[in-house]
N, C-alpha and C. Protein backbone atom coordinates (compact mmCIF):
# COMPACT_ATOMS: atom_id res chain seq x y z
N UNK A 1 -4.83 -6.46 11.37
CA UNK A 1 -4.27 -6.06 10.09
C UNK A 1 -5.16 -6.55 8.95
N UNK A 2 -5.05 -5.74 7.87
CA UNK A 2 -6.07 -6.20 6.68
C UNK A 2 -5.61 -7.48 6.17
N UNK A 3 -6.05 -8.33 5.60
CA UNK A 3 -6.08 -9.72 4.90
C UNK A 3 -6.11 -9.65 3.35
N UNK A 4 -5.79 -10.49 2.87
CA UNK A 4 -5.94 -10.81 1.46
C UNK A 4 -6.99 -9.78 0.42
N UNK A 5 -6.56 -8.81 -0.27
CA UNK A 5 -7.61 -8.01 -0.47
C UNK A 5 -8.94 -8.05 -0.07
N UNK A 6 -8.64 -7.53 1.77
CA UNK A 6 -9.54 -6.73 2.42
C UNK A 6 -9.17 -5.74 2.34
N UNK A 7 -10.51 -4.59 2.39
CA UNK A 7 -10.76 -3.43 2.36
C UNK A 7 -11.09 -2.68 3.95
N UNK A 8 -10.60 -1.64 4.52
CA UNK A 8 -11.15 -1.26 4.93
C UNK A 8 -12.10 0.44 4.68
N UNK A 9 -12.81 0.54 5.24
CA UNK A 9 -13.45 1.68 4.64
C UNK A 9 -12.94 2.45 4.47
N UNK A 10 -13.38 3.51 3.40
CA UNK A 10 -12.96 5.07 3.07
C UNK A 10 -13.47 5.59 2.25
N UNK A 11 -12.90 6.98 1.85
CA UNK A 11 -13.23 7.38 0.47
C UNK A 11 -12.15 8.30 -0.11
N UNK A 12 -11.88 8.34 -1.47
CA UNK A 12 -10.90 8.97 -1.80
C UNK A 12 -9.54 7.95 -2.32
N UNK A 13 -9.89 7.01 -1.76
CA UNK A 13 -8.37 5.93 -2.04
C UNK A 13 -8.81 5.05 -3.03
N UNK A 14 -9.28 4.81 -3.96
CA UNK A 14 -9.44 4.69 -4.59
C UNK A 14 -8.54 4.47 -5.86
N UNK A 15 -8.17 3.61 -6.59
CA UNK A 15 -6.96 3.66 -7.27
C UNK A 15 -5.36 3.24 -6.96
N UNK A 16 -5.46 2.73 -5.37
CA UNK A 16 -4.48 2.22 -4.91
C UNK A 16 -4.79 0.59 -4.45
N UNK A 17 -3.51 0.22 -4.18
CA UNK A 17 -3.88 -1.05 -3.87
C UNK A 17 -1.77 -1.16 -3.51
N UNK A 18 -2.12 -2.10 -2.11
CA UNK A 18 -0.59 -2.34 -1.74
C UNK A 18 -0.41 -3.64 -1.35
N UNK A 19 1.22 -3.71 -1.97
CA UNK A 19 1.63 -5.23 -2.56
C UNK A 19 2.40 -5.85 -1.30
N UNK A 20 2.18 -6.56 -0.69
CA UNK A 20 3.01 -7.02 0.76
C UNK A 20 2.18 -8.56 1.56
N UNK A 21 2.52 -8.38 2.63
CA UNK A 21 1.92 -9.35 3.18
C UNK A 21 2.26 -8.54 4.96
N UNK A 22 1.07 -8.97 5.90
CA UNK A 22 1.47 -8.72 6.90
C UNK A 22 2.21 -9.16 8.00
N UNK A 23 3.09 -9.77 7.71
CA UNK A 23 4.70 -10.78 8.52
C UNK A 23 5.55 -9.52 8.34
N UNK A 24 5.56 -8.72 7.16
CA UNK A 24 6.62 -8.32 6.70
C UNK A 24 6.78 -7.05 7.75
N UNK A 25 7.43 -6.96 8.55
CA UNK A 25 7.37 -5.65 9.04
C UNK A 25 7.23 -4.27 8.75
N UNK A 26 7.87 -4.11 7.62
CA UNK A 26 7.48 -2.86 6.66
C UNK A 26 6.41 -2.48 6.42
N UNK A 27 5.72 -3.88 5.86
CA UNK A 27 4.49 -3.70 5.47
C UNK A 27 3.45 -3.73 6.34
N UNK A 28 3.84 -3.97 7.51
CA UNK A 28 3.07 -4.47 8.69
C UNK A 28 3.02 -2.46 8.87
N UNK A 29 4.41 -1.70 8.72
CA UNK A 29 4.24 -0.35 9.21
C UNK A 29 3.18 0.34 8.32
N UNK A 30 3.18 -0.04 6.93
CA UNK A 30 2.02 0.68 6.08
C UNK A 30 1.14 0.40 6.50
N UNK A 31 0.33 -1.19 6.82
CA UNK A 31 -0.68 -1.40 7.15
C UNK A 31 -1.50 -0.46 8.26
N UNK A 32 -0.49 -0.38 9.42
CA UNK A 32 -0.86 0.41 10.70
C UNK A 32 -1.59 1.98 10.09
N UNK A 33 -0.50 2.12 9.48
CA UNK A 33 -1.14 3.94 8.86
C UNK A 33 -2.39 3.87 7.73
N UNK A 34 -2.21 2.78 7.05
CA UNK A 34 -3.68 2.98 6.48
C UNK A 34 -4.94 2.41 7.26
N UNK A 35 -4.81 1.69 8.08
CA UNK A 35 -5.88 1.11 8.77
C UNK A 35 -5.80 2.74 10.05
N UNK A 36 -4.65 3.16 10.57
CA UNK A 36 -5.20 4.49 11.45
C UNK A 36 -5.49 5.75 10.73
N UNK A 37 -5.61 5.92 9.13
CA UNK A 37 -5.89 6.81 8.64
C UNK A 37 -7.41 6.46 7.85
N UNK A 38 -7.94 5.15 8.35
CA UNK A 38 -9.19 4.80 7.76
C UNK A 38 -9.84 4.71 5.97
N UNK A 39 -8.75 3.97 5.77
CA UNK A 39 -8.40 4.05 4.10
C UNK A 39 -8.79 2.74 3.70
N UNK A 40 -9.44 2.82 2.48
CA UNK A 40 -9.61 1.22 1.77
C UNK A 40 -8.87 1.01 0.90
N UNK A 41 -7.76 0.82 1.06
CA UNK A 41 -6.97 0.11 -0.45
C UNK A 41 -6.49 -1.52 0.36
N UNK A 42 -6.65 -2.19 -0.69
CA UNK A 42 -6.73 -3.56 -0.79
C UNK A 42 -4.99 -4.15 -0.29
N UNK A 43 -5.19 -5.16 0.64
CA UNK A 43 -3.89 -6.00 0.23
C UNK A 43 -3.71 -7.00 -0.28
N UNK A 44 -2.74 -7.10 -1.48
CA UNK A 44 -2.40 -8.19 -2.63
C UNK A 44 -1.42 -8.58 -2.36
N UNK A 45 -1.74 -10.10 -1.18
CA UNK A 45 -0.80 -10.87 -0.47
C UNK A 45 0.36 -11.29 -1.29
N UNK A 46 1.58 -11.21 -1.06
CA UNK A 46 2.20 -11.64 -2.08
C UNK A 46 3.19 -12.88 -1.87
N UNK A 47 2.64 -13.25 -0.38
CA UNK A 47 3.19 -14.47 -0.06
C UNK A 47 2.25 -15.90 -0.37
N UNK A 48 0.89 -14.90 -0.50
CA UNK A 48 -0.35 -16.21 -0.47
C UNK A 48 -0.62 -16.25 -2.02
N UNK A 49 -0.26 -15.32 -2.83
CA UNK A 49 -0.67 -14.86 -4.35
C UNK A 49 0.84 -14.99 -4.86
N UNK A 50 1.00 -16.04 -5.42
CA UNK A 50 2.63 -15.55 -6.66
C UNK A 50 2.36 -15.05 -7.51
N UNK A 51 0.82 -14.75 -8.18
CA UNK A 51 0.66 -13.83 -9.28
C UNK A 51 0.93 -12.54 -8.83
N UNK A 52 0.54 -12.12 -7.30
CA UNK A 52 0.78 -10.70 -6.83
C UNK A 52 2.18 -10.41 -6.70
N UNK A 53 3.63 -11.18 -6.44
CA UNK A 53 4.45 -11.29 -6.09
C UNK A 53 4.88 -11.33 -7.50
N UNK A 54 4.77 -12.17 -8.84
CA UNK A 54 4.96 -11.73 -10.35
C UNK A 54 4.93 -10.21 -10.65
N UNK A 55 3.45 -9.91 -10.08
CA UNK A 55 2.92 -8.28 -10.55
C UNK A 55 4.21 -7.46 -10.62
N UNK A 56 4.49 -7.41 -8.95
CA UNK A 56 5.40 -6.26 -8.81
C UNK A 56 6.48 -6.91 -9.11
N UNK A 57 7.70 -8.27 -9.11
CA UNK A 57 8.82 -8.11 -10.19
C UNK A 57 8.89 -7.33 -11.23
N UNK A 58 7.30 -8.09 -12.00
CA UNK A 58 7.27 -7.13 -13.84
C UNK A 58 7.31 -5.93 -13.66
N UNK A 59 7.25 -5.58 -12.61
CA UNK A 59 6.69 -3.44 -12.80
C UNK A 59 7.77 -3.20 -12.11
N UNK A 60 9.00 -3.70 -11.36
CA UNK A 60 10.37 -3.13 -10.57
C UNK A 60 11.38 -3.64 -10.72
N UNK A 61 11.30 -5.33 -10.84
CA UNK A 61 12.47 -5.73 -11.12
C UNK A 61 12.86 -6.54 -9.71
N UNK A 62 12.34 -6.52 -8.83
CA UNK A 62 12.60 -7.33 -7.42
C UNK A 62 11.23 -7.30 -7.09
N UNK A 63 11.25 -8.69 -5.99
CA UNK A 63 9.71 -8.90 -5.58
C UNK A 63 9.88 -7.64 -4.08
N UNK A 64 11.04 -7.29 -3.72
CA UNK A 64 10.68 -6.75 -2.40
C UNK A 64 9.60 -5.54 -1.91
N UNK A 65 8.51 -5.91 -1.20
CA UNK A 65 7.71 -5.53 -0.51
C UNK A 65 8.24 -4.90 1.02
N UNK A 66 7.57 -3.48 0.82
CA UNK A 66 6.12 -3.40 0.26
C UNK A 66 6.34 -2.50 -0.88
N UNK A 67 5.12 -2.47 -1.88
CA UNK A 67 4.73 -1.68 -2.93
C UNK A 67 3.54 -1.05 -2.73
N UNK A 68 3.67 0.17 -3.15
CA UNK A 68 2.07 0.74 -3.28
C UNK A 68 1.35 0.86 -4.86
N UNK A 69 0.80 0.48 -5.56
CA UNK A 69 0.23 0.72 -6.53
C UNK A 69 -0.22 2.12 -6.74
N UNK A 70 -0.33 3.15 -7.26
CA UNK A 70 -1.14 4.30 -7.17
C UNK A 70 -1.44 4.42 -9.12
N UNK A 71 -2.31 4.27 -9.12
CA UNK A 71 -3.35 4.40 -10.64
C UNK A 71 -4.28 5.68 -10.61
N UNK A 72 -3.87 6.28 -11.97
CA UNK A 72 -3.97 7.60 -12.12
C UNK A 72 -5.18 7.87 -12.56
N UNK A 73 -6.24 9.22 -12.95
CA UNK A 73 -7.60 9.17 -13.59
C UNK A 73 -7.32 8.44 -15.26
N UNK A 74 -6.22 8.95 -15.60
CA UNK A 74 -5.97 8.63 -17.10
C UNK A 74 -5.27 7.13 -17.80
N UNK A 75 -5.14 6.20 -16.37
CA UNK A 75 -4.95 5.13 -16.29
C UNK A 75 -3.64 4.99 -16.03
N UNK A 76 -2.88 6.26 -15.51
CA UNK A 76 -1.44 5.75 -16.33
C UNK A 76 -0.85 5.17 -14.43
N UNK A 77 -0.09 4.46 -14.75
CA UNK A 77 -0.39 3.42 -13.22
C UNK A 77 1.65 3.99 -12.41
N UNK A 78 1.48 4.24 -10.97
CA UNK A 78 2.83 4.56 -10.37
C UNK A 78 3.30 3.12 -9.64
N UNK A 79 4.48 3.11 -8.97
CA UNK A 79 4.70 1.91 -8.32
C UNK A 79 5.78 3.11 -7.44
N UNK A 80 5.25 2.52 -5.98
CA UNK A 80 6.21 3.17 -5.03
C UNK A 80 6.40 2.17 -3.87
N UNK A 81 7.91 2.25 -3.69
CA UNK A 81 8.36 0.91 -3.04
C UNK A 81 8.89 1.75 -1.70
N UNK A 82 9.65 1.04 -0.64
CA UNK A 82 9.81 1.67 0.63
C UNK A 82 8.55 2.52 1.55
N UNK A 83 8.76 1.62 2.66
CA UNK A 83 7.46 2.02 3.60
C UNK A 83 7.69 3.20 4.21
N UNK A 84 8.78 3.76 4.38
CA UNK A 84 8.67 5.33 4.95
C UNK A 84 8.18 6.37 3.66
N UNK A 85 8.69 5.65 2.29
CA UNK A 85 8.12 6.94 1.65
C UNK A 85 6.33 6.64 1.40
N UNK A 86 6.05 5.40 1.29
CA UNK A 86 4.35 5.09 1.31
C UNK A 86 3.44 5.99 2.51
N UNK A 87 4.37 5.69 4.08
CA UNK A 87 3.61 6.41 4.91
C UNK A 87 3.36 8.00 4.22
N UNK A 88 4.35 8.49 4.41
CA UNK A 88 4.69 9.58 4.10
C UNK A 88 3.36 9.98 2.95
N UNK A 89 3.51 9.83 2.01
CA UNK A 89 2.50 9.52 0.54
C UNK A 89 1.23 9.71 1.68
N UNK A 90 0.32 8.54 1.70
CA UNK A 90 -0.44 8.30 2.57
C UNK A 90 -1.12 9.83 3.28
N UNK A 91 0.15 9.93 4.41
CA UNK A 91 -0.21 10.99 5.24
C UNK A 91 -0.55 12.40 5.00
N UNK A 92 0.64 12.60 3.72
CA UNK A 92 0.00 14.07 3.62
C UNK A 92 -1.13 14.01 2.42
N UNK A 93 -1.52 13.04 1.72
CA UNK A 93 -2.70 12.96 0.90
C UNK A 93 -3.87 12.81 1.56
N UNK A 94 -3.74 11.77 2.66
CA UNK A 94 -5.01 11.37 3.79
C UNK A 94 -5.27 12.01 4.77
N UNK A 95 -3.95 12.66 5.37
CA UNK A 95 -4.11 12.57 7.08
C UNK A 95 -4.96 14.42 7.06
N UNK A 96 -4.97 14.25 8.44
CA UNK A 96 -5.38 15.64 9.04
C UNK A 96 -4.37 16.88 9.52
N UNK A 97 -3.04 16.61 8.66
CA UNK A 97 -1.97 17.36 8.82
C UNK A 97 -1.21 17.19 10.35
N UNK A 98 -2.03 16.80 11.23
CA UNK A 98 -1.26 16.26 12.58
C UNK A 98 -0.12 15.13 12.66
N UNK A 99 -0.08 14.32 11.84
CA UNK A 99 0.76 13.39 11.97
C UNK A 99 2.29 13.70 10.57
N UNK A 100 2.99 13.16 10.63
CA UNK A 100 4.10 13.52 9.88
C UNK A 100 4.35 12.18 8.95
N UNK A 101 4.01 10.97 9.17
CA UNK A 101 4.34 9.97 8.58
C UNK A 101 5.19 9.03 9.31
N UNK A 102 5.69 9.83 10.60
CA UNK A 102 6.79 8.86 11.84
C UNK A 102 6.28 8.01 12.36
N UNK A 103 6.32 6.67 12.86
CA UNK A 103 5.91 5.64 13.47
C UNK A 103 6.40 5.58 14.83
């Protein structure tokens, strides 16, 4: 699983970045789909970082993880919480239309 804003390779993802830690099972399920869809967006531990765990309170209102960050060309920044709708997100933006977002 990715680590502390590690990256793994890609292109296109760019502008994301997801808020969790990998204990969390949820987030453990995003992790799986972006690491099997070969994506680099960063993870911003939020058990090892309380500034990352601040971030997303200020932008939702609860620390619960996971979050996806998605930042727009025009800066204007999304926050999407729940790991079935992240896969989901993810898959039909990334994938090769074969997969559905189901685990």
């Amino acid at each position: 699983m990715a680590s502390n804003d590690e990256r793994v390779d890609s292109e296109g993802a760019g502008g994301l970045s997801l808020y969790g830690y990998p204990q969390c099972p949820y987030c453990a399920r995003v992790l799986h789909a972006i690491e099997s869809l070969g994506l680099a967006i960063p993870l911003r531990n939020t058990m090892q970082d309380g500034d990352h765990r601040d971030v997303v309170v200020a932008a939702l209102g609860r620390g619960t993880v996971p979050v996806l960050r998605i930042e727009g060309g025009e800066g204007e920044v999304e926050w999407m919480p729940e790991s079935a709708e992240i896969v989901r997100y993810l898959v039909s933006r990334f994938g090769d239309g074969s997969r559905d977002g189901r685990e």
